[in-house]
C-alpha atoms as a PDB file:
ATOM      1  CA  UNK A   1      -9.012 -23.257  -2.903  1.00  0.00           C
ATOM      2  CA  UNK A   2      -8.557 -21.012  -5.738  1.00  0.00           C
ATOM      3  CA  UNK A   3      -6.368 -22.277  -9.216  1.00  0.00           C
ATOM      4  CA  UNK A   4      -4.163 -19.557  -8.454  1.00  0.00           C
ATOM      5  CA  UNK A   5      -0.995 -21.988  -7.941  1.00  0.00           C
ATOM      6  CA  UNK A   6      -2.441 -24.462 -10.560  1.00  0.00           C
ATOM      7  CA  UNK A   7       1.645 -24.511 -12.072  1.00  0.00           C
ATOM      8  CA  UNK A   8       2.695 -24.588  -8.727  1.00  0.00           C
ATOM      9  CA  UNK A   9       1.108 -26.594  -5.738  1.00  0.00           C
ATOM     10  CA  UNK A  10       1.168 -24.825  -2.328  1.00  0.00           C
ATOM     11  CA  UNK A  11       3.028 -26.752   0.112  1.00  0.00           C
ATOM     12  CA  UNK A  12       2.009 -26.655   4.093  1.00  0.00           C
ATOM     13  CA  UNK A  13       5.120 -25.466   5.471  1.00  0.00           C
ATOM     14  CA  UNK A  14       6.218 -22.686   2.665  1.00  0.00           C
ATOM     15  CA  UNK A  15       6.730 -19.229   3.745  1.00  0.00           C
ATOM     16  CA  UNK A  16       5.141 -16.432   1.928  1.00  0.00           C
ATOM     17  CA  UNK A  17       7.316 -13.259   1.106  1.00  0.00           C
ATOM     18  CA  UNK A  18       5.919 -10.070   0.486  1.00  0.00           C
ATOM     19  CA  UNK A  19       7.574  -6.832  -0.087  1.00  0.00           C
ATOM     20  CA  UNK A  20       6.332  -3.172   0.137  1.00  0.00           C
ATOM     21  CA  UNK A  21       6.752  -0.882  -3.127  1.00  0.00           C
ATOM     22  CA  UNK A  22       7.884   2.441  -2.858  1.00  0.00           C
ATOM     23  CA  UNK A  23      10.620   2.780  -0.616  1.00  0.00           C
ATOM     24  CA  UNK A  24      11.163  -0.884  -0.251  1.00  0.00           C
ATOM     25  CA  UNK A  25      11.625  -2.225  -3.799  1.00  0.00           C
ATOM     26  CA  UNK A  26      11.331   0.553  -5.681  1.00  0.00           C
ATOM     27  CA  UNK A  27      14.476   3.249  -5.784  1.00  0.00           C
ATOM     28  CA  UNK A  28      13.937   7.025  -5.972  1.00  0.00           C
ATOM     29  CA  UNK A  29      12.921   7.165  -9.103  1.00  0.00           C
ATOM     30  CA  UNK A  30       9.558   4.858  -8.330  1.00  0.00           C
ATOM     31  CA  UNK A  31      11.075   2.132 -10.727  1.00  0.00           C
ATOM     32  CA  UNK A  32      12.136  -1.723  -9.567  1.00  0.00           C
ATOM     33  CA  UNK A  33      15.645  -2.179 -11.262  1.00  0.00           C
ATOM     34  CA  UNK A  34      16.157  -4.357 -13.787  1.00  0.00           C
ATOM     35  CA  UNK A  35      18.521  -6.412 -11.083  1.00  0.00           C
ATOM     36  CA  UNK A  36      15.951  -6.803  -8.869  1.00  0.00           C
ATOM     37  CA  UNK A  37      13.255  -8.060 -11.832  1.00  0.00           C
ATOM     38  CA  UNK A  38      15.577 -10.674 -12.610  1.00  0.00           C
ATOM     39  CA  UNK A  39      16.410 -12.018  -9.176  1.00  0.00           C
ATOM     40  CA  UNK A  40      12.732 -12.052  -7.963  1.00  0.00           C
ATOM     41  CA  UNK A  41      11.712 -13.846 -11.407  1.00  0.00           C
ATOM     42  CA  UNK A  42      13.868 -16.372 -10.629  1.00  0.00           C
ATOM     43  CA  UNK A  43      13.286 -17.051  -6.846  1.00  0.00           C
ATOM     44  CA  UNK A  44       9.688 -17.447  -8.183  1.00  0.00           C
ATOM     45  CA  UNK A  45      10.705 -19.504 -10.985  1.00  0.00           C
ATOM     46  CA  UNK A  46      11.903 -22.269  -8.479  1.00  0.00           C
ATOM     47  CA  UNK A  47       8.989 -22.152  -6.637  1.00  0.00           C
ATOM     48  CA  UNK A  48       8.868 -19.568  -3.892  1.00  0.00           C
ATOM     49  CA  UNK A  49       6.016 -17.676  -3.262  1.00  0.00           C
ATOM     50  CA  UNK A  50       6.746 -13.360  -3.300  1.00  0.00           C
ATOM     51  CA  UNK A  51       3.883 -11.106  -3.639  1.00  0.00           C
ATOM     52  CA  UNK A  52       3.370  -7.097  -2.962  1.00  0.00           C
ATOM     53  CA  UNK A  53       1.754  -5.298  -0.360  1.00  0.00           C
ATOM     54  CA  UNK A  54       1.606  -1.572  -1.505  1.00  0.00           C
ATOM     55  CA  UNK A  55      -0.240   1.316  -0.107  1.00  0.00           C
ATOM     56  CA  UNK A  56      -0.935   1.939  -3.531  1.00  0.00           C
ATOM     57  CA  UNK A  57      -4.162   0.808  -5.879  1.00  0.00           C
ATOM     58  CA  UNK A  58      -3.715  -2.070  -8.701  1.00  0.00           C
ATOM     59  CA  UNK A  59      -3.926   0.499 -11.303  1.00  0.00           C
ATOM     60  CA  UNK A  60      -1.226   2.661  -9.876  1.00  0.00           C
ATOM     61  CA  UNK A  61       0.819  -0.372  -9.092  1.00  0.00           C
ATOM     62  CA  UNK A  62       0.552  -1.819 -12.002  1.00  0.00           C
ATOM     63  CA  UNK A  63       3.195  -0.091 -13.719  1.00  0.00           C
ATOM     64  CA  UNK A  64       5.187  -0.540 -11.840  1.00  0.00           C
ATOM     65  CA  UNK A  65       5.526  -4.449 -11.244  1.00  0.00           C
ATOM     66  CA  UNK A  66       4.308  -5.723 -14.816  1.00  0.00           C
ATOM     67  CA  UNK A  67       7.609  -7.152 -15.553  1.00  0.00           C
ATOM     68  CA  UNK A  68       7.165  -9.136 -12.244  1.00  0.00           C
ATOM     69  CA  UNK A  69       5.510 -12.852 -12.721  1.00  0.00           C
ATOM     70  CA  UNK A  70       3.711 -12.239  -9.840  1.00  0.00           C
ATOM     71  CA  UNK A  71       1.027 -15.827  -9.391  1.00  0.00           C
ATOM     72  CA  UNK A  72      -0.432 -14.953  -6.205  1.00  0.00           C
ATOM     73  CA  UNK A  73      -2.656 -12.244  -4.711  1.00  0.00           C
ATOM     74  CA  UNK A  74      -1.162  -8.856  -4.016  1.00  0.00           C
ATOM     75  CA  UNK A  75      -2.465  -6.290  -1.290  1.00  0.00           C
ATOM     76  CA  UNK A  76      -3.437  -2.765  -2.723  1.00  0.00           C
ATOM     77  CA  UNK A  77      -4.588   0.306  -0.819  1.00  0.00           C
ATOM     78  CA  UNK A  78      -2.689  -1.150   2.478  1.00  0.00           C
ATOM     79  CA  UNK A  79      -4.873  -3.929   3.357  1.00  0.00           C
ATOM     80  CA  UNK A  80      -8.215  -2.176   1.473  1.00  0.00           C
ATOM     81  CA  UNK A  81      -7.850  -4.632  -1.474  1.00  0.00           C
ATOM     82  CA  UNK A  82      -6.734  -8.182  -2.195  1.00  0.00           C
ATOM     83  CA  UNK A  83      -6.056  -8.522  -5.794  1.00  0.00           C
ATOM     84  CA  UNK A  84      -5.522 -11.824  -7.716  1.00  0.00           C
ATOM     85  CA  UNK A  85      -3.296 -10.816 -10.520  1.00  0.00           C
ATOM     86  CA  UNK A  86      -3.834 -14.480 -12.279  1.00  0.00           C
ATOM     87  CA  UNK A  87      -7.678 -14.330 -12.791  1.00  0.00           C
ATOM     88  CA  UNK A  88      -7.868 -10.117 -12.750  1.00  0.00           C
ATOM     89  CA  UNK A  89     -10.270 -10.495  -9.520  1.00  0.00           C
ATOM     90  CA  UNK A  90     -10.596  -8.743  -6.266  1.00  0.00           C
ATOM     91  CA  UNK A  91     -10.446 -11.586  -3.689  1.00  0.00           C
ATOM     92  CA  UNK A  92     -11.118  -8.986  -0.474  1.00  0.00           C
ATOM     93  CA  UNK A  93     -12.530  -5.419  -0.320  1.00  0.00           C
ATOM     94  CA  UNK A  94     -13.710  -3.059   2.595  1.00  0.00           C
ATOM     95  CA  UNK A  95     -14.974   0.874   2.255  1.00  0.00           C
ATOM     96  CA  UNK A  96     -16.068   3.287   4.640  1.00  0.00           C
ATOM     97  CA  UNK A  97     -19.936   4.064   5.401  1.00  0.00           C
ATOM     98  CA  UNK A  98     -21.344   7.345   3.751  1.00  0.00           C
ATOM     99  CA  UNK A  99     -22.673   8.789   7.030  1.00  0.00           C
ATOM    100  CA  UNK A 100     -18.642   8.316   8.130  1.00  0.00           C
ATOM    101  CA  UNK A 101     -17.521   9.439   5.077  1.00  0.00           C
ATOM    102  CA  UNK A 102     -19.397  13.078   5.987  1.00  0.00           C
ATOM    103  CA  UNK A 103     -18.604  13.467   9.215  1.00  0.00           C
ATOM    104  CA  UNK A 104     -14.686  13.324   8.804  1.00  0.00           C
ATOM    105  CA  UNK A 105     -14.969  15.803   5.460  1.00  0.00           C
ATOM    106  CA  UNK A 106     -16.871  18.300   7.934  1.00  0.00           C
ATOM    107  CA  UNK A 107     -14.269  18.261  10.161  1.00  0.00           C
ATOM    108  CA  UNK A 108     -11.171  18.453   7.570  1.00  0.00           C
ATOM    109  CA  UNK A 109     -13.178  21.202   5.866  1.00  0.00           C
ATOM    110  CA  UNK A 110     -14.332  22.698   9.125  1.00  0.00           C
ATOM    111  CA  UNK A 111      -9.716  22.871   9.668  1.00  0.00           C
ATOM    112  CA  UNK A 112      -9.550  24.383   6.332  1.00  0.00           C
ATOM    113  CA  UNK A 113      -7.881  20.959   5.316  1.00  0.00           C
ATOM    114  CA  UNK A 114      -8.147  19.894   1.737  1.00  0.00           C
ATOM    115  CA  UNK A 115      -8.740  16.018   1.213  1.00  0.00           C
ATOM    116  CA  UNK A 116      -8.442  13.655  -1.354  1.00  0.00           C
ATOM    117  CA  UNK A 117     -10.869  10.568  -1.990  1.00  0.00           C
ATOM    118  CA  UNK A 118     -10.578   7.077  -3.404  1.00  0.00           C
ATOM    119  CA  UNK A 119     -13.682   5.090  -4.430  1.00  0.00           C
ATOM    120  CA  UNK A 120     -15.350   2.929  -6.832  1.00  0.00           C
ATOM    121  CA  UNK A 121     -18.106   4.149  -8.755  1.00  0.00           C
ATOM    122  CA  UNK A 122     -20.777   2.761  -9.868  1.00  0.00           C
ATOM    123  CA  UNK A 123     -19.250   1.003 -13.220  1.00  0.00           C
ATOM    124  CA  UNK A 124     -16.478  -0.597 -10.139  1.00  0.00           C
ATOM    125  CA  UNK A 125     -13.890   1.903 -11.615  1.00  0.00           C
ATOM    126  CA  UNK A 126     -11.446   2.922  -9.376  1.00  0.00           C
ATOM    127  CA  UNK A 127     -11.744   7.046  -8.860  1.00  0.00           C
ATOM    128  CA  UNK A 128      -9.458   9.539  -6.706  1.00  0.00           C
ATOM    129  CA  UNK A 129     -11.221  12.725  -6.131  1.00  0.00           C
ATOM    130  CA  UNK A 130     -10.076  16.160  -5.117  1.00  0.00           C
ATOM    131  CA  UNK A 131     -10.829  20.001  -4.887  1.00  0.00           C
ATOM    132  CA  UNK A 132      -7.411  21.844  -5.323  1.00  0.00           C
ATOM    133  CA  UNK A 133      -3.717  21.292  -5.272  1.00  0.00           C
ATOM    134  CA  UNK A 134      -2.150  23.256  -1.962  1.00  0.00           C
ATOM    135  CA  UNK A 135       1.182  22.344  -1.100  1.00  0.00           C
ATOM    136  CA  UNK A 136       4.376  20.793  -2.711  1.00  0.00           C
ATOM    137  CA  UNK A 137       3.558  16.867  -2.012  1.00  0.00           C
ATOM    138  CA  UNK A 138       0.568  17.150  -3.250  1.00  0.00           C
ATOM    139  CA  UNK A 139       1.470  18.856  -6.084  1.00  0.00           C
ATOM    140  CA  UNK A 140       3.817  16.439  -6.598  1.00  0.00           C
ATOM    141  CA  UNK A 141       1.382  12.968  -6.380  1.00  0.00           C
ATOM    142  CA  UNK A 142      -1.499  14.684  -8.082  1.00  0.00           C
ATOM    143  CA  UNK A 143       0.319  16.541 -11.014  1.00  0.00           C
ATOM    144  CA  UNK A 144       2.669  13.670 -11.080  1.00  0.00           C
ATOM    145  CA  UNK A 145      -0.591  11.327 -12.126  1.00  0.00           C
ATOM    146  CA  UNK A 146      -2.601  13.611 -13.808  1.00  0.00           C
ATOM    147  CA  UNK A 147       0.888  13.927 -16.029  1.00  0.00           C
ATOM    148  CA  UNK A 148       0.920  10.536 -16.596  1.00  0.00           C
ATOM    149  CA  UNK A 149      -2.610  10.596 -17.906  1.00  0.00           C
ATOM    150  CA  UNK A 150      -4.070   8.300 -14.563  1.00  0.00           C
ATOM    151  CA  UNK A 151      -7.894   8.305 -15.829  1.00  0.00           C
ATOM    152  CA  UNK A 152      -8.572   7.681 -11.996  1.00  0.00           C
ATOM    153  CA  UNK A 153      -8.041  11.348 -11.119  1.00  0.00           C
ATOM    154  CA  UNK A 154     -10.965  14.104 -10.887  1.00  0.00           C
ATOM    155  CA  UNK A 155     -11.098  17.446  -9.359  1.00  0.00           C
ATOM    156  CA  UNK A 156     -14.809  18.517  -7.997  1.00  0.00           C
ATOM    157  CA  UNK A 157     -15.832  21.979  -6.315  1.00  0.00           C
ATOM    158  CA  UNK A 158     -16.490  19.404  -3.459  1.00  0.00           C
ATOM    159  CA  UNK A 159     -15.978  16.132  -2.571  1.00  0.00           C
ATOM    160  CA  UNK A 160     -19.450  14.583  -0.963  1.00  0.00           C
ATOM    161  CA  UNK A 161     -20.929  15.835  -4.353  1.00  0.00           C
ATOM    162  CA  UNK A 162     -20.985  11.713  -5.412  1.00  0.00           C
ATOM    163  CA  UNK A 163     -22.220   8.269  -4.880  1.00  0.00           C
ATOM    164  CA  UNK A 164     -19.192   6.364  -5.202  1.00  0.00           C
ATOM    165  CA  UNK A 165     -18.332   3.613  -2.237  1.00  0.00           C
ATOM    166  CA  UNK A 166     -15.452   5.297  -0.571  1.00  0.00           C
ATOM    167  CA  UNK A 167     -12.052   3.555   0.281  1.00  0.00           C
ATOM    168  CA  UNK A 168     -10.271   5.680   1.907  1.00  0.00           C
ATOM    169  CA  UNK A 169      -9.715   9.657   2.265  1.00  0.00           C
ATOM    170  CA  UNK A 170      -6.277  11.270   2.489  1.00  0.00           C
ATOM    171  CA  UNK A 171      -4.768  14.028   3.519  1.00  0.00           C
ATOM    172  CA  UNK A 172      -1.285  15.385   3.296  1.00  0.00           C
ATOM    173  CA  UNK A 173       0.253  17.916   5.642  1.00  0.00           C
ATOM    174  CA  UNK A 174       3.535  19.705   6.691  1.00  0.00           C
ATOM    175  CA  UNK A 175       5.186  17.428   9.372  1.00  0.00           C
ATOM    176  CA  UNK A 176       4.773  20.404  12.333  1.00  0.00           C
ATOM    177  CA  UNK A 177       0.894  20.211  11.679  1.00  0.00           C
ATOM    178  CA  UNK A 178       0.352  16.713  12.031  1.00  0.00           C
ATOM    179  CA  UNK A 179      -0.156  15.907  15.425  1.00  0.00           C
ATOM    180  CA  UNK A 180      -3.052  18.803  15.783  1.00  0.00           C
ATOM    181  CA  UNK A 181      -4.499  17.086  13.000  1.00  0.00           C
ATOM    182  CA  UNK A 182      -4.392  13.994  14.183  1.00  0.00           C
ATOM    183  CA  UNK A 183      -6.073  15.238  17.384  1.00  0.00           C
ATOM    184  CA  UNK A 184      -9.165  16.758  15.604  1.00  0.00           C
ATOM    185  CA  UNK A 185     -10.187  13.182  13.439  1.00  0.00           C
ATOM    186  CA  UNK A 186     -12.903  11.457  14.494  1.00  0.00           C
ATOM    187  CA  UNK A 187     -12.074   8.599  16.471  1.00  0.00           C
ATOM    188  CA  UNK A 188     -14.509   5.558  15.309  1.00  0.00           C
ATOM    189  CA  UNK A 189     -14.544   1.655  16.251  1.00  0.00           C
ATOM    190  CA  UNK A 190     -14.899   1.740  11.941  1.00  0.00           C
ATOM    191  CA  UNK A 191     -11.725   3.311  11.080  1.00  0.00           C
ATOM    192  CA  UNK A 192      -7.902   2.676  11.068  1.00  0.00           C
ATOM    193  CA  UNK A 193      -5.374   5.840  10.697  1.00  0.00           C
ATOM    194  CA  UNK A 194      -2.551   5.488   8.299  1.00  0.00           C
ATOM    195  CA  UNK A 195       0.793   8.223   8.585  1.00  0.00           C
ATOM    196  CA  UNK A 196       3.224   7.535   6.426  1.00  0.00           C
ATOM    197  CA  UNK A 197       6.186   9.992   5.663  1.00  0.00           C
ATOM    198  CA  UNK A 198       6.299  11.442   2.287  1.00  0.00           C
ATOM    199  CA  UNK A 199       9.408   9.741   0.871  1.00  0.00           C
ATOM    200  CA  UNK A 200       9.208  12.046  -2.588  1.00  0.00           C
ATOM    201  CA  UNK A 201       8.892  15.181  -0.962  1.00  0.00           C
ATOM    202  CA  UNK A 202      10.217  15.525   2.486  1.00  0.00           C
ATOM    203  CA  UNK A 203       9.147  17.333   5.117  1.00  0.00           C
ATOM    204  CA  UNK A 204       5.427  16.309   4.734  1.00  0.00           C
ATOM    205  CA  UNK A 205       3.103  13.479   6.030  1.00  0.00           C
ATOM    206  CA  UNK A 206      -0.017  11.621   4.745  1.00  0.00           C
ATOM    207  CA  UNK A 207      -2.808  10.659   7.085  1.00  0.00           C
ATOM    208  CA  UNK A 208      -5.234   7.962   5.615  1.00  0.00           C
ATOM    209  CA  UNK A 209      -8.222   7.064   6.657  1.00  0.00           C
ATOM    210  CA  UNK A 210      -9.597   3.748   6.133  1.00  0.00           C
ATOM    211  CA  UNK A 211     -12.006   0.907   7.276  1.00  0.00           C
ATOM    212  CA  UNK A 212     -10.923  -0.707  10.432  1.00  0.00           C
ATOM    213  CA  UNK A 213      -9.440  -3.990   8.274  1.00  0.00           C
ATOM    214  CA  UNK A 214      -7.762  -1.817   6.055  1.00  0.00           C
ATOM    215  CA  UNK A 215      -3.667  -2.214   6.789  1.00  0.00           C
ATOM    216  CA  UNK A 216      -1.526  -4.707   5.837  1.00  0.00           C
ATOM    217  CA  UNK A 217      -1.980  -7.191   8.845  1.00  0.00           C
ATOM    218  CA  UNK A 218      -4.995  -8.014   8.226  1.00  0.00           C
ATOM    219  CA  UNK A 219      -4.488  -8.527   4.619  1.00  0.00           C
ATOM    220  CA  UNK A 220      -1.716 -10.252   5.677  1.00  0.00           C
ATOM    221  CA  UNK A 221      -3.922 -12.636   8.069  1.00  0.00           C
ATOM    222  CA  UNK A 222      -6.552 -13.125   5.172  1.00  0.00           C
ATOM    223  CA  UNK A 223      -3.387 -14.205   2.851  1.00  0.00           C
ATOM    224  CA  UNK A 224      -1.523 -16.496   5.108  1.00  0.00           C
ATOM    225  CA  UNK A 225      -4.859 -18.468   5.276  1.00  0.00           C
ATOM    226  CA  UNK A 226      -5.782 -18.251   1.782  1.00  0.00           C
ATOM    227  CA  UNK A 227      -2.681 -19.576   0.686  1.00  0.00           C
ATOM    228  CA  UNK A 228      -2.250 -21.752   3.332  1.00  0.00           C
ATOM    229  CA  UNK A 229       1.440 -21.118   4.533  1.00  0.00           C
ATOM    230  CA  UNK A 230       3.373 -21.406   7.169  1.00  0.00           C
ATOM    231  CA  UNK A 231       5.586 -18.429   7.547  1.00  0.00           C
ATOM    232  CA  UNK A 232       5.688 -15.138   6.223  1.00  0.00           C
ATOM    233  CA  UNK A 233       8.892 -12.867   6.143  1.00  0.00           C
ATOM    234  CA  UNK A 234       7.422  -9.202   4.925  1.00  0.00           C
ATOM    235  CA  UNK A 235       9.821  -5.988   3.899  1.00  0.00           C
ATOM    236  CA  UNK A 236       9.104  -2.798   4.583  1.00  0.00           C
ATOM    237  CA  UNK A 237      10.372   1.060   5.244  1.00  0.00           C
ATOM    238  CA  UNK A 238       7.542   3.260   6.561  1.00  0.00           C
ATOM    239  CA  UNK A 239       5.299   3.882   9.177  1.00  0.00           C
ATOM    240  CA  UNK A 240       2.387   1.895   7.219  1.00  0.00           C
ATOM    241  CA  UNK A 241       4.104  -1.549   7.168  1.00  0.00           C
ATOM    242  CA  UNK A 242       3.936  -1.365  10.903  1.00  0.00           C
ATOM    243  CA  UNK A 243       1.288  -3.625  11.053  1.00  0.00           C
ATOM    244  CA  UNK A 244       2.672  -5.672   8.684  1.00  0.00           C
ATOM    245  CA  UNK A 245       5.758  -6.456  10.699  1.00  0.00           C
ATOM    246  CA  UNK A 246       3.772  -7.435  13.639  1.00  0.00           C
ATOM    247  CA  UNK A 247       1.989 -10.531  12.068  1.00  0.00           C
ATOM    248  CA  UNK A 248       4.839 -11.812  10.241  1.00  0.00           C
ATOM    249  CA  UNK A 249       7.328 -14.526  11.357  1.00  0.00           C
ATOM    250  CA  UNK A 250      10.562 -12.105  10.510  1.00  0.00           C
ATOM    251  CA  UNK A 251      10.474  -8.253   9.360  1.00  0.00           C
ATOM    252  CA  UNK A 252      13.171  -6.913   7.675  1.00  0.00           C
ATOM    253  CA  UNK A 253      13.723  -3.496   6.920  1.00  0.00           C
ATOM    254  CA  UNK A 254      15.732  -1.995   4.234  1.00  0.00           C
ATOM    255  CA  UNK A 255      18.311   0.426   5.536  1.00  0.00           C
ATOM    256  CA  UNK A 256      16.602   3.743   4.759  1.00  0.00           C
ATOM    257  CA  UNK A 257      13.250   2.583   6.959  1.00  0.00           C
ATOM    258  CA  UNK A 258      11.868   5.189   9.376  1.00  0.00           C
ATOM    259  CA  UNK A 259      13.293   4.766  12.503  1.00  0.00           C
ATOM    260  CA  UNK A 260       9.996   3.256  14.231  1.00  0.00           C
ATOM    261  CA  UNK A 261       9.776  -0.053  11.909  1.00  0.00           C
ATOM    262  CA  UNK A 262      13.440  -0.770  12.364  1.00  0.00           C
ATOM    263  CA  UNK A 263      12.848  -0.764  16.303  1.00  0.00           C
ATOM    264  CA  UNK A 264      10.270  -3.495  15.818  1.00  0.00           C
ATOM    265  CA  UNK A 265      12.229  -5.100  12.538  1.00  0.00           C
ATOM    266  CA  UNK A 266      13.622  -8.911  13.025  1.00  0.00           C
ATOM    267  CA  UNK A 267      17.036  -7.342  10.747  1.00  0.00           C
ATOM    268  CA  UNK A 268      17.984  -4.432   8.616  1.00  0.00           C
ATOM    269  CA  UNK A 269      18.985  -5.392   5.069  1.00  0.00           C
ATOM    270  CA  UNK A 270      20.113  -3.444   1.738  1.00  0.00           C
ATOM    271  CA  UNK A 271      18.945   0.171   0.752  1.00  0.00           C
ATOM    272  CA  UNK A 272      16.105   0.103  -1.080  1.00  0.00           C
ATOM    273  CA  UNK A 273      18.443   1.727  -4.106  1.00  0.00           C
ATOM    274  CA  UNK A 274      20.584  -0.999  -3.947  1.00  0.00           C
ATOM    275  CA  UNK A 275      18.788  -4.099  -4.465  1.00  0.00           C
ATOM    276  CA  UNK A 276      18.074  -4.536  -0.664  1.00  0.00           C
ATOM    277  CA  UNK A 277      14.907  -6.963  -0.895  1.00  0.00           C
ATOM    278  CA  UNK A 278      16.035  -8.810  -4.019  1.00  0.00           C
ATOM    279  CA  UNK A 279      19.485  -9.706  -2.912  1.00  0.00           C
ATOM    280  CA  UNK A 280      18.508 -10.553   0.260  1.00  0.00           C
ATOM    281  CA  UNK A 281      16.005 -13.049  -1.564  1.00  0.00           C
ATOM    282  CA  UNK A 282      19.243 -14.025  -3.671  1.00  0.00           C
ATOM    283  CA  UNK A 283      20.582 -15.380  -0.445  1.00  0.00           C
ATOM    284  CA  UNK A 284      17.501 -17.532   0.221  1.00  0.00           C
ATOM    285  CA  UNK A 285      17.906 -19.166  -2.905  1.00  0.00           C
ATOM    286  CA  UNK A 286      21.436 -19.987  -1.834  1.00  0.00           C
END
């Protein structure tokens, strides 16, 4: 056993909590509110164990949960990475094999499709790589970064020009185009398919590809026996935290969740604007 809870032994029976980001805890603006830093401090504080599980990377997510005193792993890329915020270590990792890699960018470039890339490179920097900027969600995520100054973004003339062990690749499409898509991707004991709604710029869908342990259940199963709990109650709002709902003791979805992960959700609680996952945590701590 890691010294991950050295300030705070793990008891048998605890329950682990773990919340989605954007959509979930985050509000429109892709910020946690300041009510929501404060509540989750403090149910952590007494001892209860809350962690993230973002379809985002550590660098992106960063940011974003900083002000968080996360102590125990978080999962990154959906289930790709398990990242121990206490010792700055990557517990868990999985990436796709090259000759996989080129057979799925022949067949988006074969449908005219233009993808996007995440991998490590050789110096184990995290890297998203891509050729152009097409529509208005992508436009959106990739300006939005390269804005920001994310050092992980590169544009190439094309993407198999590299070396890099892949993660995942991406691509984002207009709703009415997905399910021909969808139809056309290589179908491989190796890989699990991703679609998650685009919650910043509606009306378009991202399809991820990713090693077959790559979603949240998995990473879920790997946590719940690393940390050796009981019970785990998970939050969610999108397609992507399907899996994550079906391993966990109780699934509760904010109130703006796609339809298809309330259906399967144990309750619906708070919008995610309105302090949904922290107050419901509020309630735990009685």
């Amino acid at each position: 056993m890691s010294n991950l809870l050295q300030n705070q032994p793990i008891i048998q029976n605890s329950t682990l909590y773990i919340s989605d980001l954007d959509g979930t805890l985050m509000d429109d603006e892709q910020k946690i509110a300041s009510t929501s830093i404060d509540i989750i401090n403090q149910f952590i504080a007494q001892g209860n164990l809350f962690s993230i599980a973002t379809a985002r990377s550590f660098e992106s997510a960063y940011p974003k949960i900083k002000d968080l005193n996360l102590n125990i792993p978080i999962i990154c890329h959906n289930g790709i990475f398990i990242y121990d915020p206490v010792q700055e270590s990557i517990l868990k990792s999985s990436f796709l094999r090259e000759e996989l890699v080129e057979k799925l960018l022949a067949i988006y470039y074969q449908l005219n499709l233009n993808p996007i890339l995440y991998a490590i490179n050789e110096e184990n920097q995290n890297k998203v790589y891509f050729t152009s900027v097409n529509n208005a969600s992508e436009k959106f995520y990739i300006e939005d970064r390269i804005k920001n100054k994310d050092p992980r973004f590169i544009k190439l003339s094309k993407l198999p020009e590299i070396n890099d062990k892949t993660i995942e690749i991406n691509i984002i499409l207009p709703d009415n185009q997905v399910e021909f898509v969808r139809n056309q991707i290589l179908e491989d004991p190796e890989i699990y398919i991703h679609e998650m709604k685009d919650i910043y710029s509606p009306g378009f869908t991202w399809i991820e590809v990713v090693p077959r342990d790559g979603n949240k259940k998995d990473a879920l199963i790997f946590l719940k026996k690393f940390l050796q709990v009981k019970k785990i109650v998970c939050f969610g709002d999108n397609t992507n935290d399907i899996p994550m709902f079906e391993v966990a003791d109780e699934g509760c979805a904010v109130e703006n969740a796609v339809i298809e992960l309330k259906k399967i959700a144990t309750r619906t609680i708070g919008n995610h604007k309105e302090n949904g996952v922290a107050l419901y945590l509020q309630k735990m701590m009685g």
